[in-house]
PDB file of N, CA and C in Angstrom:
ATOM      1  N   UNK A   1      87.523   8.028  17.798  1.00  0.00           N
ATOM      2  CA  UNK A   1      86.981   8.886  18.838  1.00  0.00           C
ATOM      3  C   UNK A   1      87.779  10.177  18.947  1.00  0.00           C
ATOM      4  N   UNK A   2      89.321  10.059  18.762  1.00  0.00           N
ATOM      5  CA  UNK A   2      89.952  11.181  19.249  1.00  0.00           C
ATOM      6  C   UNK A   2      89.158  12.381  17.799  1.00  0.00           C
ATOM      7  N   UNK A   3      89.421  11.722  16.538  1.00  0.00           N
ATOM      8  CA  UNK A   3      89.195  12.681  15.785  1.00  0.00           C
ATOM      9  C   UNK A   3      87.847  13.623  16.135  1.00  0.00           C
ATOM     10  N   UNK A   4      86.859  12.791  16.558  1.00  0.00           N
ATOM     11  CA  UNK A   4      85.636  13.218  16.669  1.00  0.00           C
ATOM     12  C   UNK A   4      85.516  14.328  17.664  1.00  0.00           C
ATOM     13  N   UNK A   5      86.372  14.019  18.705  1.00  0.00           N
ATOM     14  CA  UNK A   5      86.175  14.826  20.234  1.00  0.00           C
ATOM     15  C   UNK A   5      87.256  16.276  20.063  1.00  0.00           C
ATOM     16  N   UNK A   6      87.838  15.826  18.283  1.00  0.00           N
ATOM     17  CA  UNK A   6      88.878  17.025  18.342  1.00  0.00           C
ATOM     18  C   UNK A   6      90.153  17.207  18.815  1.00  0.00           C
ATOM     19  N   UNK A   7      90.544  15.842  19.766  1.00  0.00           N
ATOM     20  CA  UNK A   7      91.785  15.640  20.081  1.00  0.00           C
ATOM     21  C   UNK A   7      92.719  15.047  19.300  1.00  0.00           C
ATOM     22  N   UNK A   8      94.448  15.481  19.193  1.00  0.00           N
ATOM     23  CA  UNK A   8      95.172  15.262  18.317  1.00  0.00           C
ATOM     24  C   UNK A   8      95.510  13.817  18.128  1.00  0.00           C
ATOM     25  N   UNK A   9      95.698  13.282  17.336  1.00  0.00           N
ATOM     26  CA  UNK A   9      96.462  11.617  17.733  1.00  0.00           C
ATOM     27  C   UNK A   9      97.356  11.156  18.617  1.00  0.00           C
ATOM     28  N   UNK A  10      98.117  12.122  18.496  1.00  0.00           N
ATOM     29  CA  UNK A  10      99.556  11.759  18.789  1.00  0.00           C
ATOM     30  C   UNK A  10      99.848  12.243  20.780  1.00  0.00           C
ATOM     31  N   UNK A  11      98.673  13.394  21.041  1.00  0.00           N
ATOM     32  CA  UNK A  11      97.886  13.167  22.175  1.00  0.00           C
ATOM     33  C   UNK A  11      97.695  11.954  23.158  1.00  0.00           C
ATOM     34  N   UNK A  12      98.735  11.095  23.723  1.00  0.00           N
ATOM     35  CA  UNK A  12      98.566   9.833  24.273  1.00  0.00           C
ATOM     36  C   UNK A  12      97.725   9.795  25.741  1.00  0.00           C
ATOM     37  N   UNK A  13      97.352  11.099  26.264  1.00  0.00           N
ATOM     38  CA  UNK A  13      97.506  11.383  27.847  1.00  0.00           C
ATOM     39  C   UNK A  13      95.593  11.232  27.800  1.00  0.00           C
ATOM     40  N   UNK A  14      94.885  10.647  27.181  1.00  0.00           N
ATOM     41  CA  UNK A  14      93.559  10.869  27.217  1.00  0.00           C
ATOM     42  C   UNK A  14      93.205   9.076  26.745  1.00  0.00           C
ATOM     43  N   UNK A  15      94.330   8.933  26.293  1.00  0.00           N
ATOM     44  CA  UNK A  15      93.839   6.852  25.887  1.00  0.00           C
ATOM     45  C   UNK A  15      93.048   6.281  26.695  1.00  0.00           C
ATOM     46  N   UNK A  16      93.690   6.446  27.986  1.00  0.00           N
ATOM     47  CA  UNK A  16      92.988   5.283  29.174  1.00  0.00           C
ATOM     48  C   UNK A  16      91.849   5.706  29.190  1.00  0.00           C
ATOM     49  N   UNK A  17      91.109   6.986  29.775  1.00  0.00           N
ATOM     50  CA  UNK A  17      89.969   7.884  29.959  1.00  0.00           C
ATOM     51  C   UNK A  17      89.644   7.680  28.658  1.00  0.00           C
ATOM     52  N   UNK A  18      89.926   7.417  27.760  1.00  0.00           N
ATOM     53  CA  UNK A  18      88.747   7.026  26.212  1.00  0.00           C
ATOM     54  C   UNK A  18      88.453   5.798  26.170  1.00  0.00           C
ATOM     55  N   UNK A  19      88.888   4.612  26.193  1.00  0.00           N
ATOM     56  CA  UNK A  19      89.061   3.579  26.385  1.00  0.00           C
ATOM     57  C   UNK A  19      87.785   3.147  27.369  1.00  0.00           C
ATOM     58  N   UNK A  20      88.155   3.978  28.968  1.00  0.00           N
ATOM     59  CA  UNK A  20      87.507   3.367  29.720  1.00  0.00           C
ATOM     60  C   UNK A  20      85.527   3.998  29.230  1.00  0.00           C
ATOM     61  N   UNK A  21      85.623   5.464  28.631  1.00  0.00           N
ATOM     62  CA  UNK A  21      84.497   5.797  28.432  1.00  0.00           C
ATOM     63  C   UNK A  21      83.824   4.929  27.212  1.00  0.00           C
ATOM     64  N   UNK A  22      84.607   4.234  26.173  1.00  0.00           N
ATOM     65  CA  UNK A  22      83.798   3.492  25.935  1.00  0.00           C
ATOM     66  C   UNK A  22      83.642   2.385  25.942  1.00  0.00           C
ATOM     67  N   UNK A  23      84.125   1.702  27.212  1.00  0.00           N
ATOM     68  CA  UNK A  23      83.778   0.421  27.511  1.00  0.00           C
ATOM     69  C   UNK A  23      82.501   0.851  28.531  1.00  0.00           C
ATOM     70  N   UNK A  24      82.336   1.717  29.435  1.00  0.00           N
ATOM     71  CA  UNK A  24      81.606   2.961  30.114  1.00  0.00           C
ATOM     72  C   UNK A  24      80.222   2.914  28.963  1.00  0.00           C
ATOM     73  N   UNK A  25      80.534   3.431  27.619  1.00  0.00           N
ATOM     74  CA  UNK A  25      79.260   3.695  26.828  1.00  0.00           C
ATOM     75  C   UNK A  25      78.285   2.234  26.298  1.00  0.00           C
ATOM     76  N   UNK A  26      79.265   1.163  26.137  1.00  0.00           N
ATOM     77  CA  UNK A  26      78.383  -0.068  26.407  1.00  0.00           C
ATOM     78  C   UNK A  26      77.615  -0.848  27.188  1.00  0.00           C
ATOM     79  N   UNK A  27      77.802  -0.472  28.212  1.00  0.00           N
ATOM     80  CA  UNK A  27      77.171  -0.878  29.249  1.00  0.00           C
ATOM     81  C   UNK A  27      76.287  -0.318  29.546  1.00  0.00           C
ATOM     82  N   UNK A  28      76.251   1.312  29.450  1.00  0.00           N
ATOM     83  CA  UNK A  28      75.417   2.161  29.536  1.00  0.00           C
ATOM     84  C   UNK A  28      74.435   2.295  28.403  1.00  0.00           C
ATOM     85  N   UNK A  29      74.694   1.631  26.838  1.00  0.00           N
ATOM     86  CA  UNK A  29      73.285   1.493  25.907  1.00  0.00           C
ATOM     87  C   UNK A  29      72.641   0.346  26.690  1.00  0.00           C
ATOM     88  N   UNK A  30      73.516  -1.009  27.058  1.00  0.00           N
ATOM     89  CA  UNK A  30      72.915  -1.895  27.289  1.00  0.00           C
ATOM     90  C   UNK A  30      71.671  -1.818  28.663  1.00  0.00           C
ATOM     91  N   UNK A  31      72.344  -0.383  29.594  1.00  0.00           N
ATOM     92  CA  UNK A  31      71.262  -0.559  30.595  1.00  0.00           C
ATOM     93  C   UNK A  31      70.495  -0.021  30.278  1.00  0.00           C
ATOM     94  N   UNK A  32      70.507   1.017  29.556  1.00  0.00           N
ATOM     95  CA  UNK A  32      69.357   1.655  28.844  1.00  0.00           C
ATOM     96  C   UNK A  32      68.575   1.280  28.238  1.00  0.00           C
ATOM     97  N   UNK A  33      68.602  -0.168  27.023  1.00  0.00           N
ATOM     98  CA  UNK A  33      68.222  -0.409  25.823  1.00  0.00           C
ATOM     99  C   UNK A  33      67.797  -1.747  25.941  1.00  0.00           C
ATOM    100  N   UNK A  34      68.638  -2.359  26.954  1.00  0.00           N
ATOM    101  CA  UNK A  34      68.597  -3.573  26.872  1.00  0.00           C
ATOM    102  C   UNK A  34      69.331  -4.473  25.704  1.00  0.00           C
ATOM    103  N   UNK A  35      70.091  -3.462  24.886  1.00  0.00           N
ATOM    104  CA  UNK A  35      70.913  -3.568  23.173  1.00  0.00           C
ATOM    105  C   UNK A  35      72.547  -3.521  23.548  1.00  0.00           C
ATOM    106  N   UNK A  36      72.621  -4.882  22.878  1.00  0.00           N
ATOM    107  CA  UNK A  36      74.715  -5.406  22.902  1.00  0.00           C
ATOM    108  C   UNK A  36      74.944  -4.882  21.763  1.00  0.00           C
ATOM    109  N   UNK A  37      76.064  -3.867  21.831  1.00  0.00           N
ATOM    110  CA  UNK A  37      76.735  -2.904  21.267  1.00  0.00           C
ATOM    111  C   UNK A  37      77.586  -4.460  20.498  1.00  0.00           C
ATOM    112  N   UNK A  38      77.316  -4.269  18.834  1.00  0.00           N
ATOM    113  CA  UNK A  38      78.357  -5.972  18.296  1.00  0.00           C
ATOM    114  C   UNK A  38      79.171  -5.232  17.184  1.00  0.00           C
ATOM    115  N   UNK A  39      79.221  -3.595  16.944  1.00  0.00           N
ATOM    116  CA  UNK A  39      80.206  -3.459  15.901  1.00  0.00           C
ATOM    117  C   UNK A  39      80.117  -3.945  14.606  1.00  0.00           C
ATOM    118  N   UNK A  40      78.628  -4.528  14.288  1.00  0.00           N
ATOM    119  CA  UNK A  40      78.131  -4.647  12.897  1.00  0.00           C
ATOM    120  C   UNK A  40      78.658  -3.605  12.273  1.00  0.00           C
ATOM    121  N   UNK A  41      79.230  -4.304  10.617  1.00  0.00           N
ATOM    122  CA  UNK A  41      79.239  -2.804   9.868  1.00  0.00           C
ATOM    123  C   UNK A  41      77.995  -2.204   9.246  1.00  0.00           C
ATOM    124  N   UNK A  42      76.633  -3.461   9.097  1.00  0.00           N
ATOM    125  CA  UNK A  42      75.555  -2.795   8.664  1.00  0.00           C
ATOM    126  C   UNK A  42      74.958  -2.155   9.494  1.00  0.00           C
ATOM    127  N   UNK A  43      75.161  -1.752  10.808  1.00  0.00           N
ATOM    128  CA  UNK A  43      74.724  -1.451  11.552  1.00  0.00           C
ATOM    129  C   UNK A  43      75.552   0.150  12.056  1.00  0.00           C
ATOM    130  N   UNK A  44      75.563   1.069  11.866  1.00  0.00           N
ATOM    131  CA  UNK A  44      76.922   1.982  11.396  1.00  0.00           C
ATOM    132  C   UNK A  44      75.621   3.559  13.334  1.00  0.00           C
ATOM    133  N   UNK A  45      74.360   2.732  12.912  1.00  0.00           N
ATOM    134  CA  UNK A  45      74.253   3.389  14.271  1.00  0.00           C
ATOM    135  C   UNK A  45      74.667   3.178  15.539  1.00  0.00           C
ATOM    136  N   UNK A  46      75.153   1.982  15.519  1.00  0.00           N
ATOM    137  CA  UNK A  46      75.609   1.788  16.997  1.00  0.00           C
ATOM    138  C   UNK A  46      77.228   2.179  17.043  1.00  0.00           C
ATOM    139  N   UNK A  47      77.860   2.782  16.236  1.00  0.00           N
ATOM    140  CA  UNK A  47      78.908   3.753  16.040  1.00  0.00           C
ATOM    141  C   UNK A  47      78.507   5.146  17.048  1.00  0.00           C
ATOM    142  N   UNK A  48      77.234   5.269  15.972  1.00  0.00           N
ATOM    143  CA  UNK A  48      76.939   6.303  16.028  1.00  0.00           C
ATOM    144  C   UNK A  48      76.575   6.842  17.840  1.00  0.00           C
ATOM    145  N   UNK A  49      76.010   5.825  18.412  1.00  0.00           N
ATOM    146  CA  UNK A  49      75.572   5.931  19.887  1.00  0.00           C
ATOM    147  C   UNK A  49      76.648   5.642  20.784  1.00  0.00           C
ATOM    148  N   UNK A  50      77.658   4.931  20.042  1.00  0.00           N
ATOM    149  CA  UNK A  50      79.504   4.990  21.030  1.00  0.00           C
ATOM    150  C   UNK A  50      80.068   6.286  21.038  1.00  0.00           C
ATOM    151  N   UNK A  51      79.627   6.894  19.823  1.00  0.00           N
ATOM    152  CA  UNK A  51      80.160   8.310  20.017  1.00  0.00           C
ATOM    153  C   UNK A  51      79.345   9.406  20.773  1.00  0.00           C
ATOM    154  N   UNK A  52      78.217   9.612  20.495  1.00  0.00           N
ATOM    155  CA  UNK A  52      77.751  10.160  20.936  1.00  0.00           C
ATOM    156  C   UNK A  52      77.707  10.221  22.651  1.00  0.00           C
ATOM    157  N   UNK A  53      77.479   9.118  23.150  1.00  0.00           N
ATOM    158  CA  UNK A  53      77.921   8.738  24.684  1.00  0.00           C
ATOM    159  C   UNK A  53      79.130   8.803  24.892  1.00  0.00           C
ATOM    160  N   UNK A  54      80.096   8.527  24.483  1.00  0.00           N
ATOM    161  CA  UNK A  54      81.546   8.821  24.913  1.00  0.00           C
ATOM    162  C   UNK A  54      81.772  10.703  24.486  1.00  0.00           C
ATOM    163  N   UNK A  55      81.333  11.169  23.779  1.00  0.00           N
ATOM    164  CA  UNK A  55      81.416  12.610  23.576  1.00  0.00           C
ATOM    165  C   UNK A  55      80.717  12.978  25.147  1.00  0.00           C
ATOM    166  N   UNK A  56      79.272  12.289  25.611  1.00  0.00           N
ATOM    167  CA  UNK A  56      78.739  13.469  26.514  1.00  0.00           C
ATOM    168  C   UNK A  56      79.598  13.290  27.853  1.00  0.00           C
ATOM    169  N   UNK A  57      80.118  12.035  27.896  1.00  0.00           N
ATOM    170  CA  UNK A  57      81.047  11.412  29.348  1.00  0.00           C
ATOM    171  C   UNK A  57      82.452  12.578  29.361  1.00  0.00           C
ATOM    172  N   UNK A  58      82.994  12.186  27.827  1.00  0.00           N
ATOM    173  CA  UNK A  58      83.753  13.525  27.823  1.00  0.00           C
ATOM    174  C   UNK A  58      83.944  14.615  28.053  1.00  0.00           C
ATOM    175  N   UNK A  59      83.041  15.074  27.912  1.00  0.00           N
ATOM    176  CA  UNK A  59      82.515  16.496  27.706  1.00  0.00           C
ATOM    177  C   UNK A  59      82.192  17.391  28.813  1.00  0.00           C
ATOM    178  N   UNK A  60      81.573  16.027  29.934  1.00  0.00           N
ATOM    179  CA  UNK A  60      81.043  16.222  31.312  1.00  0.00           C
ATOM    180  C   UNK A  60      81.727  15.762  32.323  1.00  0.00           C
ATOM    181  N   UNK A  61      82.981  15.401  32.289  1.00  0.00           N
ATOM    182  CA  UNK A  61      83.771  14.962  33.082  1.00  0.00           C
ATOM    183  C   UNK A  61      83.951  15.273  34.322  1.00  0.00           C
ATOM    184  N   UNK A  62      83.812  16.885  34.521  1.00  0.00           N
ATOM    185  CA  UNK A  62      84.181  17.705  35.420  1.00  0.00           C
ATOM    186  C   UNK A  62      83.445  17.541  36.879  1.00  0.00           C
ATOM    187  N   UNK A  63      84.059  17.440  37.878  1.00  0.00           N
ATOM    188  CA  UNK A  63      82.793  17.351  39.018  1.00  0.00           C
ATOM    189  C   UNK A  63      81.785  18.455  39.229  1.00  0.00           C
ATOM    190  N   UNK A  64      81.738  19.361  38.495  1.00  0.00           N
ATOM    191  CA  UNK A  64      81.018  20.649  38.822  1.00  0.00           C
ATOM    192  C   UNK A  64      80.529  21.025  37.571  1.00  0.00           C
ATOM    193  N   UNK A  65      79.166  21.122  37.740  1.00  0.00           N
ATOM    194  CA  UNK A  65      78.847  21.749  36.021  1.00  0.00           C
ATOM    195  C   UNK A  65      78.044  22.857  36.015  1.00  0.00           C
ATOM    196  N   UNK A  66      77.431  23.379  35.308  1.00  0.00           N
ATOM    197  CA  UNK A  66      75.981  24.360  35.508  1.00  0.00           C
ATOM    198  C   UNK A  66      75.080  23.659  34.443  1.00  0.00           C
ATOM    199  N   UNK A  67      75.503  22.602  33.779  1.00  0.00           N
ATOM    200  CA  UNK A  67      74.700  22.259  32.675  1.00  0.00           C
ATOM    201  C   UNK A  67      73.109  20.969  33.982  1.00  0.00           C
ATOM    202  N   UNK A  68      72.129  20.680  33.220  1.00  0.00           N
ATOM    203  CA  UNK A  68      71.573  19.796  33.995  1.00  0.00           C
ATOM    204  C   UNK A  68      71.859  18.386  33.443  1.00  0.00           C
ATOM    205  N   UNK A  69      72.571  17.763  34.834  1.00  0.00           N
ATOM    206  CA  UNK A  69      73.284  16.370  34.297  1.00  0.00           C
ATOM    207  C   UNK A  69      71.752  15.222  34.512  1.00  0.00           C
ATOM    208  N   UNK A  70      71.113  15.640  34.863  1.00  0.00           N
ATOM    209  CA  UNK A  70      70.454  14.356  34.889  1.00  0.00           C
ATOM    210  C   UNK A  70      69.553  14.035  33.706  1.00  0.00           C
ATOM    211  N   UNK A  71      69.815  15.089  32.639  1.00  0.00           N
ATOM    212  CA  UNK A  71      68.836  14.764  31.168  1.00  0.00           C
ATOM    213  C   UNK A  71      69.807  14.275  30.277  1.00  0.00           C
ATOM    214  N   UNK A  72      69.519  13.352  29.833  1.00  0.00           N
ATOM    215  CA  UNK A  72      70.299  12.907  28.423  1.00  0.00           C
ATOM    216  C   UNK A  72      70.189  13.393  27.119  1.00  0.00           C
ATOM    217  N   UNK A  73      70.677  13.917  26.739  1.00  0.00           N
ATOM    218  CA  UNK A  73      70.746  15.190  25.171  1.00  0.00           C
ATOM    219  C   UNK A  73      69.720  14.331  24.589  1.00  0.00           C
ATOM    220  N   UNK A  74      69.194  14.890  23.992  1.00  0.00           N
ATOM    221  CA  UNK A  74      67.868  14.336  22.746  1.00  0.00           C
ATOM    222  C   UNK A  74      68.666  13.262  21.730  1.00  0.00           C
ATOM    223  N   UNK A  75      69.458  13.561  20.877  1.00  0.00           N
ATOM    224  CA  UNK A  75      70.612  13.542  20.167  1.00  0.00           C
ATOM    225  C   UNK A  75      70.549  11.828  20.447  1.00  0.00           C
ATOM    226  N   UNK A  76      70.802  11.542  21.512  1.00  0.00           N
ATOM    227  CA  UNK A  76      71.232  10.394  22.631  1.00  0.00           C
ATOM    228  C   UNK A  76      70.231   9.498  22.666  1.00  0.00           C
ATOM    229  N   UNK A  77      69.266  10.048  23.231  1.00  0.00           N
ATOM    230  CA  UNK A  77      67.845   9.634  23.616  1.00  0.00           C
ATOM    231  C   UNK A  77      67.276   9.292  21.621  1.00  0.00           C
ATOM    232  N   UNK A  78      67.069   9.628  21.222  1.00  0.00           N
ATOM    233  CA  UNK A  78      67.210   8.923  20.044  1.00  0.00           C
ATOM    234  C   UNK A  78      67.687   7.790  19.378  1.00  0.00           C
ATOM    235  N   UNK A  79      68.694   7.998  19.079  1.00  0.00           N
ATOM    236  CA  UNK A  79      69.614   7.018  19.312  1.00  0.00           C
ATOM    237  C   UNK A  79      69.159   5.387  19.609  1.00  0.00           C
ATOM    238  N   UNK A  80      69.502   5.711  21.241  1.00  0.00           N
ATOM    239  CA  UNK A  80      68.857   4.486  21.925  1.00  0.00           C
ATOM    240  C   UNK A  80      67.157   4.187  21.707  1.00  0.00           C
ATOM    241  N   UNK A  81      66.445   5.045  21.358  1.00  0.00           N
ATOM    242  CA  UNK A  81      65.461   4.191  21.046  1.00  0.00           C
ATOM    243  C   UNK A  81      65.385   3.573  19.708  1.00  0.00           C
ATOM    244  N   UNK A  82      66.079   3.982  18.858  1.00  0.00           N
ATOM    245  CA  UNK A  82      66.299   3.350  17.698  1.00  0.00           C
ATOM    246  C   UNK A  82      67.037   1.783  18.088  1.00  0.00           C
ATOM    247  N   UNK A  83      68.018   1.876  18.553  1.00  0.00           N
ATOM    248  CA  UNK A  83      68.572   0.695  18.734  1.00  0.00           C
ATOM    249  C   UNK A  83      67.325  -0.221  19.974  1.00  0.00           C
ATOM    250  N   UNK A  84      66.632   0.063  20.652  1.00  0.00           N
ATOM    251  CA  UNK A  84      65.741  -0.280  21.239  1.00  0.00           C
ATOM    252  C   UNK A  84      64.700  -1.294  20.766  1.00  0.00           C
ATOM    253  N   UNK A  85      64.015  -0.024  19.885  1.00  0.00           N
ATOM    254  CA  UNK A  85      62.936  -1.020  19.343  1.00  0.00           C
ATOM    255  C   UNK A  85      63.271  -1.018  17.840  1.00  0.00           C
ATOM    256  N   UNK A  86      64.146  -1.290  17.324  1.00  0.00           N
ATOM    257  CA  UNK A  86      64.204  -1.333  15.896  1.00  0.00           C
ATOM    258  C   UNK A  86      65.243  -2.287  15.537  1.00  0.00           C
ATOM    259  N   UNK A  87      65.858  -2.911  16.609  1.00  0.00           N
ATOM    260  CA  UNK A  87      67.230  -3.922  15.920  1.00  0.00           C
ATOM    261  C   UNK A  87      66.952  -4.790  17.292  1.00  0.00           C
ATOM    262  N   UNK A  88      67.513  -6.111  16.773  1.00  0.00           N
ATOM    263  CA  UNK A  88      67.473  -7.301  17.246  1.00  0.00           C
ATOM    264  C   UNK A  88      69.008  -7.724  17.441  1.00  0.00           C
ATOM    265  N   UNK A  89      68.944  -8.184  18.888  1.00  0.00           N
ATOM    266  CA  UNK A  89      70.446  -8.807  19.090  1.00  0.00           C
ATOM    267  C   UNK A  89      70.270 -10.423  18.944  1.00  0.00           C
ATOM    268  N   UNK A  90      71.231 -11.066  18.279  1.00  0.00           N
ATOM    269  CA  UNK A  90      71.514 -12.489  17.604  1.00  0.00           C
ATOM    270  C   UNK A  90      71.627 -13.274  18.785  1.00  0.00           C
ATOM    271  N   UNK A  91      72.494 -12.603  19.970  1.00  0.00           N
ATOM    272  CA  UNK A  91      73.072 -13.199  21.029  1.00  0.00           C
ATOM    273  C   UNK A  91      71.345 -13.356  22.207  1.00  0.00           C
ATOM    274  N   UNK A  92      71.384 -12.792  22.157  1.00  0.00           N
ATOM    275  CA  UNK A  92      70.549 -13.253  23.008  1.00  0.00           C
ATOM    276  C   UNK A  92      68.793 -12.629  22.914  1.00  0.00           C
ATOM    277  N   UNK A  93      68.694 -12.639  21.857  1.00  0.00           N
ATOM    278  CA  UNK A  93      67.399 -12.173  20.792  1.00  0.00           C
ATOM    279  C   UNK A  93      66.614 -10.986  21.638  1.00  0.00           C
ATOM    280  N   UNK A  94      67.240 -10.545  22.384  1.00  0.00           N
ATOM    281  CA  UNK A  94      66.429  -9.011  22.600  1.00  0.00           C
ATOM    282  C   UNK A  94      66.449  -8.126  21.682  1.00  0.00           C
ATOM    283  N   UNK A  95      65.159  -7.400  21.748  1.00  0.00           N
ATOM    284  CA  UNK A  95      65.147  -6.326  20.907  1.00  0.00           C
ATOM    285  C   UNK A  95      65.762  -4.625  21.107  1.00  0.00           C
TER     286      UNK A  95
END
């Protein structure tokens, strides 16, 4: 994540706040999607939707924005419908 968001490694002062955003971004495909984030490696999109959600939590942190927070980037919204209707969870066979 750090590489992705551009932050240095060695940068320790952002761990917890990454950490918590993506334990934050699982919960949040799952309410969305109804889809358990399992870290398949054949599965390299649901990477792809940890980052992407932990980038916009990041990104938007601030209490004050001018951007409109209540739309979810396309980018995103993609994403989750892919994992939606296109993959099957083992655990508890939702789609």
């Amino acid at each position: 994540m750090k590489a992705h968001l551009r932050i240095d490694e060695e940068d320790k002062e952002d761990d917890l706040s990454l950490s918590l955003y993506i334990l934050q971004s699982e919960e949040f495909i799952y309410n969305a999607t109804r889809y358990r984030i399992t870290y398949r490696a054949d599965r390299k999109i649901e990477f792809l939707a940890i980052m992407l959600v932990v980038t916009n939590f990041y990104e938007n942190r601030n209490p004050v924005t001018f951007q409109n927070v209540n739309m979810i980037p396309y980018s995103i919204q993609s994403v989750l419908n892919q994992l939606q209707f296109c993959y099957r969870n083992e655990l508890d066979g939702s789609l």
